[in-house]
Protein backbone atom coordinates (compact mmCIF):
# COMPACT_ATOMS: atom_id res chain seq x y z
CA UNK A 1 33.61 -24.35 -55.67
CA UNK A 2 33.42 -21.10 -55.90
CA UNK A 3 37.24 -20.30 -56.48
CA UNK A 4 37.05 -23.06 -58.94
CA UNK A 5 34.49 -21.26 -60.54
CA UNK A 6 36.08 -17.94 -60.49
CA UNK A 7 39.54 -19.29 -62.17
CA UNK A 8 37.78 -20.75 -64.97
CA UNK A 9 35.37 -17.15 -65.42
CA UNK A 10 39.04 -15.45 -65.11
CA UNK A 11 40.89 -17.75 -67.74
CA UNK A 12 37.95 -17.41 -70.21
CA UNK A 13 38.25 -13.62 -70.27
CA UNK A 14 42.15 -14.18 -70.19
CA UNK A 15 41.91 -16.05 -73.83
CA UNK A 16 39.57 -13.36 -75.04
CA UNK A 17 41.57 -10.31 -74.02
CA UNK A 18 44.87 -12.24 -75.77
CA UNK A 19 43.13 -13.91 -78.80
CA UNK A 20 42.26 -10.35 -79.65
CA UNK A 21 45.65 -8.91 -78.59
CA UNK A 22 47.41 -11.38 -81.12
CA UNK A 23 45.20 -10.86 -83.72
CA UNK A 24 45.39 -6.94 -83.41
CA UNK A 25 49.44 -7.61 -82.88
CA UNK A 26 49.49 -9.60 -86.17
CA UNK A 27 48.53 -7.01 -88.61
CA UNK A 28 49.98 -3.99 -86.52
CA UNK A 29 47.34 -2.89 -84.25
CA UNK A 30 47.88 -4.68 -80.70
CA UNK A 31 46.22 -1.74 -79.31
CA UNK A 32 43.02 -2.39 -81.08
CA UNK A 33 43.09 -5.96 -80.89
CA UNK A 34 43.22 -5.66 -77.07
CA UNK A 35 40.47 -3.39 -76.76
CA UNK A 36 38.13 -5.39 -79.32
CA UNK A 37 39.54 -8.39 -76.83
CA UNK A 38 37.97 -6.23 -73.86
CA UNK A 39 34.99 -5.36 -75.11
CA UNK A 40 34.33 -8.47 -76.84
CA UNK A 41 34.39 -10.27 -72.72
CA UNK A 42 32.33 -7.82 -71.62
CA UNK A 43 29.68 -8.38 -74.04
CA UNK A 44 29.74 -12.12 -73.13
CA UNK A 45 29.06 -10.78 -70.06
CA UNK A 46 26.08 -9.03 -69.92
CA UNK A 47 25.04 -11.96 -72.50
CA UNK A 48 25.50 -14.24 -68.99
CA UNK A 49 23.80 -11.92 -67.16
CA UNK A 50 21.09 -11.37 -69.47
CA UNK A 51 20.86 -15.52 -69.71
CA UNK A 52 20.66 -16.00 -65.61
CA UNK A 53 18.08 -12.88 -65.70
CA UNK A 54 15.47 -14.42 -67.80
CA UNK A 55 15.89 -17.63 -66.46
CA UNK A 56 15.47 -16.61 -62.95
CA UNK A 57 12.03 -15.36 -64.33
CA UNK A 58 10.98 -18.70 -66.01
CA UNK A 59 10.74 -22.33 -65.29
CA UNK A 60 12.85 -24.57 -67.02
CA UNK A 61 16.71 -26.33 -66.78
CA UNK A 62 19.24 -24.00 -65.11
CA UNK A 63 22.25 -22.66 -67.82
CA UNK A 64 25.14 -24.34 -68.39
CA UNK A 65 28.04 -22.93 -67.76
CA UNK A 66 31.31 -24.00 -66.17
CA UNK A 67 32.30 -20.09 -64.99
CA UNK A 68 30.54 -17.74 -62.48
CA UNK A 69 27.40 -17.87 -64.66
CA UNK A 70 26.76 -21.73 -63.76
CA UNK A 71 28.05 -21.59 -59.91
CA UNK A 72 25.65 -18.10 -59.63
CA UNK A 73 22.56 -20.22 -61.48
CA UNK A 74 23.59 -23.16 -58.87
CA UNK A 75 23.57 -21.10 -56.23
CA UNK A 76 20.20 -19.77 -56.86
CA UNK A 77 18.64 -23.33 -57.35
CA UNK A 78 20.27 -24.20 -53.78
CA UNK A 79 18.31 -21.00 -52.23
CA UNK A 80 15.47 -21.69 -53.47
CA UNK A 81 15.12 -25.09 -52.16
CA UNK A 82 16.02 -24.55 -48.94
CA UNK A 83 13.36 -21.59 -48.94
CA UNK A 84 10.78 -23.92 -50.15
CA UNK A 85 11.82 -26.74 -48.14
CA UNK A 86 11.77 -24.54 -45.21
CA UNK A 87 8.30 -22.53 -45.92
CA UNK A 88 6.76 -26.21 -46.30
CA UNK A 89 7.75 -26.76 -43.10
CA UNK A 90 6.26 -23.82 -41.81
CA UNK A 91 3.13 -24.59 -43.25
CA UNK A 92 3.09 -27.43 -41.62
CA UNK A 93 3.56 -26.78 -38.34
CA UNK A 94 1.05 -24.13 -38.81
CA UNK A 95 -1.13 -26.69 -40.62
CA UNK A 96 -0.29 -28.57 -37.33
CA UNK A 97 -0.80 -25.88 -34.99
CA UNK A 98 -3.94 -24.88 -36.56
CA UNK A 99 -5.54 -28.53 -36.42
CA UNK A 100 -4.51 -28.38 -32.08
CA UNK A 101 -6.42 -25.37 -31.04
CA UNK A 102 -8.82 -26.19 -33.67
CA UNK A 103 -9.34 -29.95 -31.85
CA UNK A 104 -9.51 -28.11 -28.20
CA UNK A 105 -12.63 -28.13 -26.47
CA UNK A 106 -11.73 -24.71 -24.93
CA UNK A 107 -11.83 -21.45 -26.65
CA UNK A 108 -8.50 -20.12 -27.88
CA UNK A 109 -8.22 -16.69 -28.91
CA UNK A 110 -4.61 -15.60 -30.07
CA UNK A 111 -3.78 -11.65 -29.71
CA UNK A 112 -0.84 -9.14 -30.77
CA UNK A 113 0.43 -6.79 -28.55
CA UNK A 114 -2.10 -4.24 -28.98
CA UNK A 115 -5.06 -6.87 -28.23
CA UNK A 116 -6.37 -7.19 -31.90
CA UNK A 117 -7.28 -11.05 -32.90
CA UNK A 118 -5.11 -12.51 -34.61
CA UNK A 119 -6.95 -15.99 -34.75
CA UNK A 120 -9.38 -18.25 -33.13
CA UNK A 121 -11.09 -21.19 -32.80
CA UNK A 122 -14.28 -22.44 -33.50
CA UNK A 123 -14.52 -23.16 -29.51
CA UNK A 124 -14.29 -19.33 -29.44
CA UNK A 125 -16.31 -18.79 -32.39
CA UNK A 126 -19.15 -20.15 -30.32
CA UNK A 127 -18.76 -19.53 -26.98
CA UNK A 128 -17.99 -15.57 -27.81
CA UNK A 129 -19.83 -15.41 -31.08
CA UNK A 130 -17.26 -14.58 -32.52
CA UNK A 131 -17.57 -14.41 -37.07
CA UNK A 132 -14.67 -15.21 -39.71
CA UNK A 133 -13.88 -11.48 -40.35
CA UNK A 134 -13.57 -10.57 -36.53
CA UNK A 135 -9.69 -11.07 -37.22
CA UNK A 136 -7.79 -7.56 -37.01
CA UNK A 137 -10.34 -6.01 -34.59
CA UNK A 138 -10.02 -5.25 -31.17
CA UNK A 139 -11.05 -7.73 -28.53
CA UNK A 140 -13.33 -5.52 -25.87
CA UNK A 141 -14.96 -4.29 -29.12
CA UNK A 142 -16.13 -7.48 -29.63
CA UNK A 143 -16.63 -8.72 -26.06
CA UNK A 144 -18.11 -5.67 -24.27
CA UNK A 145 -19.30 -6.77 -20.69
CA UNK A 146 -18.14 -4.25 -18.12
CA UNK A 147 -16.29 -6.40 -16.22
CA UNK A 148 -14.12 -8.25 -19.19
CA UNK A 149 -12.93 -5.12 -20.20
CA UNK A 150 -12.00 -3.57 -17.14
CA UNK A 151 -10.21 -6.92 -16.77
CA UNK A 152 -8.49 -7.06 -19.86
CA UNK A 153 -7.55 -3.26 -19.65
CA UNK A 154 -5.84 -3.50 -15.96
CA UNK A 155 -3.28 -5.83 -17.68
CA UNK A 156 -3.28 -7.86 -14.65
CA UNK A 157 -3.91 -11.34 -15.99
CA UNK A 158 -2.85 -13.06 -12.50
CA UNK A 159 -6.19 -14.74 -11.76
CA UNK A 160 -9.28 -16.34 -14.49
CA UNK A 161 -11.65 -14.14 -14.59
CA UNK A 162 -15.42 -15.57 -14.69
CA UNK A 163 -18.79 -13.28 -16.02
CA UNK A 164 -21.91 -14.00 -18.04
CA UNK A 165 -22.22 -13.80 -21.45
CA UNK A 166 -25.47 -14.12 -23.07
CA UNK A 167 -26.85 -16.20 -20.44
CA UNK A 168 -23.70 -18.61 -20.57
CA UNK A 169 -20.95 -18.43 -17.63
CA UNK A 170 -17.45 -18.55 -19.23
CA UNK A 171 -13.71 -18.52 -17.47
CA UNK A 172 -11.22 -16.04 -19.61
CA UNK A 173 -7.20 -16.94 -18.45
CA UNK A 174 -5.14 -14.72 -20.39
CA UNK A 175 -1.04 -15.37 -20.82
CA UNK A 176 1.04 -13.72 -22.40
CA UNK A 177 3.94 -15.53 -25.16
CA UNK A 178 6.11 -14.83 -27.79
CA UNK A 179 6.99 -11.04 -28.31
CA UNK A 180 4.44 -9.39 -27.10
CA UNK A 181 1.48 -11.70 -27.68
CA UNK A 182 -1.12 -12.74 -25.88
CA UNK A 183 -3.46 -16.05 -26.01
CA UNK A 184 -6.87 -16.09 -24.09
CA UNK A 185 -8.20 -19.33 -23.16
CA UNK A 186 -11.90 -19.37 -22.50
CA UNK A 187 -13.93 -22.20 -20.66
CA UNK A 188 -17.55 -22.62 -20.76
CA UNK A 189 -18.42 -22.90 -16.54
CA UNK A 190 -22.18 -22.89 -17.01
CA UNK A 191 -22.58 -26.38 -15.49
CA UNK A 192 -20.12 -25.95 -12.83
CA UNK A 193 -21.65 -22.99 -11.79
CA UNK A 194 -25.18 -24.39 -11.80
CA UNK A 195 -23.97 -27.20 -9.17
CA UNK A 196 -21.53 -24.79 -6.97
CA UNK A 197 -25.10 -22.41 -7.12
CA UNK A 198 -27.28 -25.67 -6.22
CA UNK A 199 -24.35 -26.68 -3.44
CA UNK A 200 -24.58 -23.09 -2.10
CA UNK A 201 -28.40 -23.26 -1.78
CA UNK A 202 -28.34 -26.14 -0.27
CA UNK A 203 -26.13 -25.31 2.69
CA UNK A 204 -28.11 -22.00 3.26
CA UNK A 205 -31.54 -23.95 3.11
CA UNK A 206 -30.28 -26.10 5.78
CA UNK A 207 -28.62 -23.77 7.77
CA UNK A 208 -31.44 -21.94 7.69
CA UNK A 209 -33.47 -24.93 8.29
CA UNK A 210 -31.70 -25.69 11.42
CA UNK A 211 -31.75 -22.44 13.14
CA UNK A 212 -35.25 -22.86 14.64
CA UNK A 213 -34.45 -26.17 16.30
CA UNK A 214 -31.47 -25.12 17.29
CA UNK A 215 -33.16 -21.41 19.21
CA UNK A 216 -35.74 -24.34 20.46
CA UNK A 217 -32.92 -27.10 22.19
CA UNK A 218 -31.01 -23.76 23.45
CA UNK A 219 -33.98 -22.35 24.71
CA UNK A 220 -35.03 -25.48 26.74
CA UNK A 221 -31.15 -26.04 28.05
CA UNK A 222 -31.01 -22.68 29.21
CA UNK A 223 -34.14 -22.84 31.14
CA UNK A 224 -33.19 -26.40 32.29
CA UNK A 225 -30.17 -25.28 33.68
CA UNK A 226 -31.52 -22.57 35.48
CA UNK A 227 -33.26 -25.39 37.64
CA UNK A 228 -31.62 -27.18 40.31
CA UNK A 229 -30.70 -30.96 38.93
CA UNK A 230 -28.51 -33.82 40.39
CA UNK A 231 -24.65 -33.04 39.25
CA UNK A 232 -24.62 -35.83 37.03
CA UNK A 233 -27.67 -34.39 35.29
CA UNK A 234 -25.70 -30.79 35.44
CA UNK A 235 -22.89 -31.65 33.87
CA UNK A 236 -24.74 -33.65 30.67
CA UNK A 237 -26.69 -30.03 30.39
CA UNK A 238 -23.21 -28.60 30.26
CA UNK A 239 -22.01 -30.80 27.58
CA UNK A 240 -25.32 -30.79 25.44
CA UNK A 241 -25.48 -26.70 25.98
CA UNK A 242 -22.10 -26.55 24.90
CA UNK A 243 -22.27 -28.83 21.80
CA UNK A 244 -25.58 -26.90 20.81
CA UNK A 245 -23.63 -23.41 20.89
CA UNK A 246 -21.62 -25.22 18.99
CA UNK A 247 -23.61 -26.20 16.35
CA UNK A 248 -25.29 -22.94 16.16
CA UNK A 249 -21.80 -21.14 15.97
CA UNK A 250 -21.51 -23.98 12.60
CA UNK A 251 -25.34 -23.07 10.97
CA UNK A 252 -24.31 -19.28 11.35
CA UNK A 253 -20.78 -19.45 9.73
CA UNK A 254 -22.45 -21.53 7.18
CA UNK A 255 -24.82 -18.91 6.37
CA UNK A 256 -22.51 -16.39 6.68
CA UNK A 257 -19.74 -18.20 3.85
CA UNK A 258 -22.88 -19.11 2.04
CA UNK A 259 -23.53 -15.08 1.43
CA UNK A 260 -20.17 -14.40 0.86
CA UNK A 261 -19.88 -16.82 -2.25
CA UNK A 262 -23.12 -15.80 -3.40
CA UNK A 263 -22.34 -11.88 -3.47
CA UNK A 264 -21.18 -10.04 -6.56
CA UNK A 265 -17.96 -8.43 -6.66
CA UNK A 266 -19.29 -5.60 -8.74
CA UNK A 267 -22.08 -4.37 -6.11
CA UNK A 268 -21.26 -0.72 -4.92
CA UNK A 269 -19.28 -0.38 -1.63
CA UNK A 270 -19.32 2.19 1.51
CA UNK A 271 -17.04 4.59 2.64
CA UNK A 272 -15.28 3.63 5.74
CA UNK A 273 -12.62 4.12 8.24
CA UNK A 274 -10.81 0.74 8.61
CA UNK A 275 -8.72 1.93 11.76
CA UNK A 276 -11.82 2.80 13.75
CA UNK A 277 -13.17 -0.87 12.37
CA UNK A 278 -10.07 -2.04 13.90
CA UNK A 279 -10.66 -0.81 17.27
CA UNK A 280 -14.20 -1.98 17.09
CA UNK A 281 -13.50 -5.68 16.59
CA UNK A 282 -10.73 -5.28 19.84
CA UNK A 283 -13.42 -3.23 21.89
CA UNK A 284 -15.70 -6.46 21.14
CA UNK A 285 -13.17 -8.83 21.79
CA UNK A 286 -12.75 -7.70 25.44
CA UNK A 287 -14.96 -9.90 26.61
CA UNK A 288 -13.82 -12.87 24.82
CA UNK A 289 -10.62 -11.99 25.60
CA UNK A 290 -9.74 -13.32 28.94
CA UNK A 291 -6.32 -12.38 29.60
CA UNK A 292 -5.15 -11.42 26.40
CA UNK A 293 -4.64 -8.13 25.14
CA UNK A 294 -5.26 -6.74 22.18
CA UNK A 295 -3.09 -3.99 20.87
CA UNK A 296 -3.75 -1.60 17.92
CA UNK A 297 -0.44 0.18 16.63
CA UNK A 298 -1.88 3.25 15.05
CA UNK A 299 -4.88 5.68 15.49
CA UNK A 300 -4.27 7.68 11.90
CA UNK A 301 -7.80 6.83 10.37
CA UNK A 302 -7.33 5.35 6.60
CA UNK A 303 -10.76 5.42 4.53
CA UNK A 304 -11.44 2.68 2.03
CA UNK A 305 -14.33 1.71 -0.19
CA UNK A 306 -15.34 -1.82 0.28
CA UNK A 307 -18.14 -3.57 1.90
CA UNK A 308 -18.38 -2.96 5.73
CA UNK A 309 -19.74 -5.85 7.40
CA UNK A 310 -17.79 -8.43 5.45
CA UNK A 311 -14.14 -6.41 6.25
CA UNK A 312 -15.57 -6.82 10.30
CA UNK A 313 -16.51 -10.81 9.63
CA UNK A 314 -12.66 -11.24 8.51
CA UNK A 315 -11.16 -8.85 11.00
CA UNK A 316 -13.66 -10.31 13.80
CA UNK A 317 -12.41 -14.14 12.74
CA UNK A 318 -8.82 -13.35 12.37
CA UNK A 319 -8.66 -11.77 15.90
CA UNK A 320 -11.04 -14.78 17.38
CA UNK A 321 -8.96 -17.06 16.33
CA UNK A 322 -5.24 -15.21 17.20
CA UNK A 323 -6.66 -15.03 20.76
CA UNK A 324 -8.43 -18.96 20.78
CA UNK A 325 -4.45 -19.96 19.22
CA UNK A 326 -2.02 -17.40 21.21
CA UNK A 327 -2.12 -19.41 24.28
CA UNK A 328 -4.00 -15.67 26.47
CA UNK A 329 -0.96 -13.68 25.48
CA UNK A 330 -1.04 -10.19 23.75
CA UNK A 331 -2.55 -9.93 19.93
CA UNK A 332 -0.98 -7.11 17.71
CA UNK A 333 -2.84 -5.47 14.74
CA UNK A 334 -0.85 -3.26 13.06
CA UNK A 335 -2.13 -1.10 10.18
CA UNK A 336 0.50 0.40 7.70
CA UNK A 337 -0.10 2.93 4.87
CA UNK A 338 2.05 3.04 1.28
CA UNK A 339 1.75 3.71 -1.99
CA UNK A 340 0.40 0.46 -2.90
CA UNK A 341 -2.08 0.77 0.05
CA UNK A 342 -3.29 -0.02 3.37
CA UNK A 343 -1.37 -3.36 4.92
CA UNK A 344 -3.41 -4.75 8.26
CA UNK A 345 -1.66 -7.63 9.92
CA UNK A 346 -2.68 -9.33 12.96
CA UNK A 347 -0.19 -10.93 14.81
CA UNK A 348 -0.39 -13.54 17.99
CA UNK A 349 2.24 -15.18 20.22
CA UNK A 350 1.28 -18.90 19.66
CA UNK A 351 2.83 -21.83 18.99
CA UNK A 352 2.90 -21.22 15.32
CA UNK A 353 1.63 -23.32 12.32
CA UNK A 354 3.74 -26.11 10.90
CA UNK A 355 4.72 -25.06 7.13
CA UNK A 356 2.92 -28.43 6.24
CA UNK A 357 -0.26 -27.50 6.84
CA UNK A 358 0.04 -23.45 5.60
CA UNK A 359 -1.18 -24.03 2.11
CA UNK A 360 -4.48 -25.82 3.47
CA UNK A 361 -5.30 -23.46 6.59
CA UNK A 362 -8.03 -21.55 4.57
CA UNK A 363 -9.85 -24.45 3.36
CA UNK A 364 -13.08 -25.21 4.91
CA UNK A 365 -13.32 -27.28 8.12
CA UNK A 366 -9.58 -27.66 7.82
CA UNK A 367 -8.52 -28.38 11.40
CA UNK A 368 -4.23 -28.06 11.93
CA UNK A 369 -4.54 -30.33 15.09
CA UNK A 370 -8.20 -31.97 15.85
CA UNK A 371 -7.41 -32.60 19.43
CA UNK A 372 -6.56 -29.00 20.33
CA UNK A 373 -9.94 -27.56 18.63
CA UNK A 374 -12.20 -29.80 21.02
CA UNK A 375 -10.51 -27.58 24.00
CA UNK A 376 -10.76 -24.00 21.78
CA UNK A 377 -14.07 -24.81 19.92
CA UNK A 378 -14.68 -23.10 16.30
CA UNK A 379 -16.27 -24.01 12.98
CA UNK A 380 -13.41 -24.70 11.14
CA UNK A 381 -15.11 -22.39 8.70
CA UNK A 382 -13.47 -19.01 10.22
CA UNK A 383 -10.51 -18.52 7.51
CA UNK A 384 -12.56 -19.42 4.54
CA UNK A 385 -14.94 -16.98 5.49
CA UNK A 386 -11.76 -14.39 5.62
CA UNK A 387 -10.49 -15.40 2.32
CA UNK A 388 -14.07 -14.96 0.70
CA UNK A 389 -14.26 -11.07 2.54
CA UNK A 390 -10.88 -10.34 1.35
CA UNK A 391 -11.49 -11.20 -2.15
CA UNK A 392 -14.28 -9.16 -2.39
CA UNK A 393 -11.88 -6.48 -1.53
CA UNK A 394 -9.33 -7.75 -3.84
CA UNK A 395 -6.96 -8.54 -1.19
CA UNK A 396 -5.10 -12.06 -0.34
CA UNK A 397 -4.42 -13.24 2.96
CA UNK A 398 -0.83 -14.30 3.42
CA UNK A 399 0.44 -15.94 6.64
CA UNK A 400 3.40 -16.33 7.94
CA UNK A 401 4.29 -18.30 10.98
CA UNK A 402 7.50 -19.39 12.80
CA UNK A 403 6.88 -22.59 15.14
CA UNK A 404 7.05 -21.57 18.99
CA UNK A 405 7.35 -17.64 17.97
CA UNK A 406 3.35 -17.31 16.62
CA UNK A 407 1.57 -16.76 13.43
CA UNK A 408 0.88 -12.92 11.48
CA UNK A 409 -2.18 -12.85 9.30
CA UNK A 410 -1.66 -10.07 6.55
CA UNK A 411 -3.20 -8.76 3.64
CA UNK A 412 -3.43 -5.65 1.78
CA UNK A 413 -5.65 -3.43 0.35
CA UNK A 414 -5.00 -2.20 -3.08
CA UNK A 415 -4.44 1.66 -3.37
CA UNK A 416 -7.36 2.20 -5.45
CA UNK A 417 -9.71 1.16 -2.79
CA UNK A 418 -8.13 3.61 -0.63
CA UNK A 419 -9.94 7.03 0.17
């Protein structure tokens, strides 16, 4: 079309340039005529392009033309319904995108790469009280709890992150999209906290409850075995005083996981040396031990900040239960030092963990074979409570385990815990 276009444009000037060549050859002045030919095409010419200039700036019918002028004011027509075709599209699949997060019961907060708002819901509007001309400003200007903006300044958006906000208890789970944007989804958790809080009282009320009984029926079974009784009668104490330790060992991890979920992460921490901790919980465990040896690899002392007694409960557990699963042989704790902080690993010559059941092992009362705890005993509670210390330390336990070669327990503390 457009060569078409071109010819004709070409064989227009071509009649001009000659029609005034002739005439100017006629009367003796082909020179002339040729010129006035010339200039008499280019004035047509700017006439065009004066023509396709104004009507590019008004509505109406295109020109017609059969030259360049016509294919050029075709052309433009073309463009500019694609652009409008394809703008209307945009708009509606912002129209479209708009009416989604608006119909979402969850907050939706949309950011650029240097955490301004670029829009949000009215989820958001509410739950962060948020106002129409928020847009543009910076996000932990608006939302300045502590613990939200350390969050969304570490740029680690791995985990939700739960806090209080006015006296409501919302869930913020940043991603990150597009180039270099970020959308924050926020859930109000108010209810679901209320009934994990009532759960959690519960369990310590009761465990609390049944600790006085409990001292009572030991008590009694301690003084009743002290006597001299028939064997029969022996061995029924023996049974009852061993399912009441039992039961006791249950109320008192209860309690303990109870405080655990109930602390704050954002208390203030001790200083303390995690190596000598180590060799603590092993001096303890001599007596528990039997057989088994317990083994610390290293005696450089490496400080951290955290919370003392909870770092023993995990260590304590882990080591209890690589000794009650390693079949009396040796238990390994090795602690390891780098720049992205202190590693402690406790390792135990078992018979391993079947990769089925690895993903579950730290839920509560979560037993990998039932008939082999009735022989070793134990809560079923001793992992969860690990998990719980650990992430007030923000460390993860990992485990590893290779069936008929034993199971490591690992985590590691983060380098800005260490001292």
């Amino acid at each position: 079309m457009y060569q078409d276009a071109l010819q004709r444009e070409l064989f227009r000037v071509g009649v001009i340039v000659l029609a005034g060549f002739a005439a100017g050859w006629s009367v003796g002045y082909s020179l002339y005529g040729l010129l006035i030919g010339l200039a008499t095409s280019q004035i047509l010419s700017i006439r065009q392009a004066s023509t396709i200039f104004k009507w590019s700036y008004r509505q109406g019918p295109a020109p017609q033309d059969s030259g360049l002028i016509g294919y050029s004011a075709d052309r433009i027509i073309r463009r500019e319904k694609t652009l409008k075709d394809r703008l209307l599209n945009q708009a509606k699949m912002l129209q479209r995108y708009n009416q989604g997060i608006e119909a979402l019961k969850d907050g939706v907060v949309v950011l650029d790469s240097a955490g301004h708002i670029t829009t949000f819901n009215s989820a958001a509007t509410r739950m962060l009280y948020l106002r129409k001309d928020d847009s543009g400003q910076h996000l932990t200007h608006l939302i300045r709890v502590p613990q939200f903006v350390r969050y969304f300044r570490s740029n680690d958006f791995g985990e939700p992150l739960q806090f209080d906000l006015r006296n409501v208890s919302l869930q913020v789970q940043i991603t990150e999209f597009g180039i270099d944007q970020k959308i924050m989804l926020v859930r109000d958790v108010t209810e679901r906290k209320r009934v994990e809080t009532m759960r959690q009282d519960f369990i310590a009320d009761v465990s609390h409850e049944l600790r006085t009984p409990l001292t009572v029926i030991n008590g009694y079974l301690e003084m009743l075995s002290d006597m001299d009784t028939p064997a029969p009668l022996a061995k029924a104490l023996s049974q009852m005083d061993s399912q009441a330790n039992r039961m006791t060992n249950l109320v008192n991890d209860l309690i303990q996981l109870s405080k655990l979920e109930s602390a704050s992460r954002e208390r203030d921490g001790v200083v303390f040396d995690l190596t000598g901790l180590c060799h603590q919980v092993a001096g303890e465990m001599k007596g528990y031990s039997g057989d088994a040896e317990v083994r610390i690899n290293t005696d450089r002392s490496l400080i951290i900040d955290g919370f003392k007694e909870e770092m023993h409960s995990a260590l304590t557990n882990l080591v209890t239960n690589a000794i009650k699963y390693g079949d009396g042989k040796q238990v390994d704790i090795s602690i390891t030092s780098s720049d992205r902080g202190i590693e402690v690993a406790v390792k135990d010559q078992g018979p391993g963990i079947p990769p089925e059941h690895l993903s579950r092992i730290t839920e509560r009362f979560y037993r990998v074979d039932e008939s082999r705890e009735s022989t070793v005993g134990g809560s079923g509670l001793g992992l969860a409570i690990v998990k719980h210390a650990l992430e007030h330390h923000d460390a993860e336990l990992r485990i590893e385990s290779t069936l008929g070669q034993g199971s490591t327990f690992s985590f590691l503390i983060p380098v800005f815990r260490v001292k």
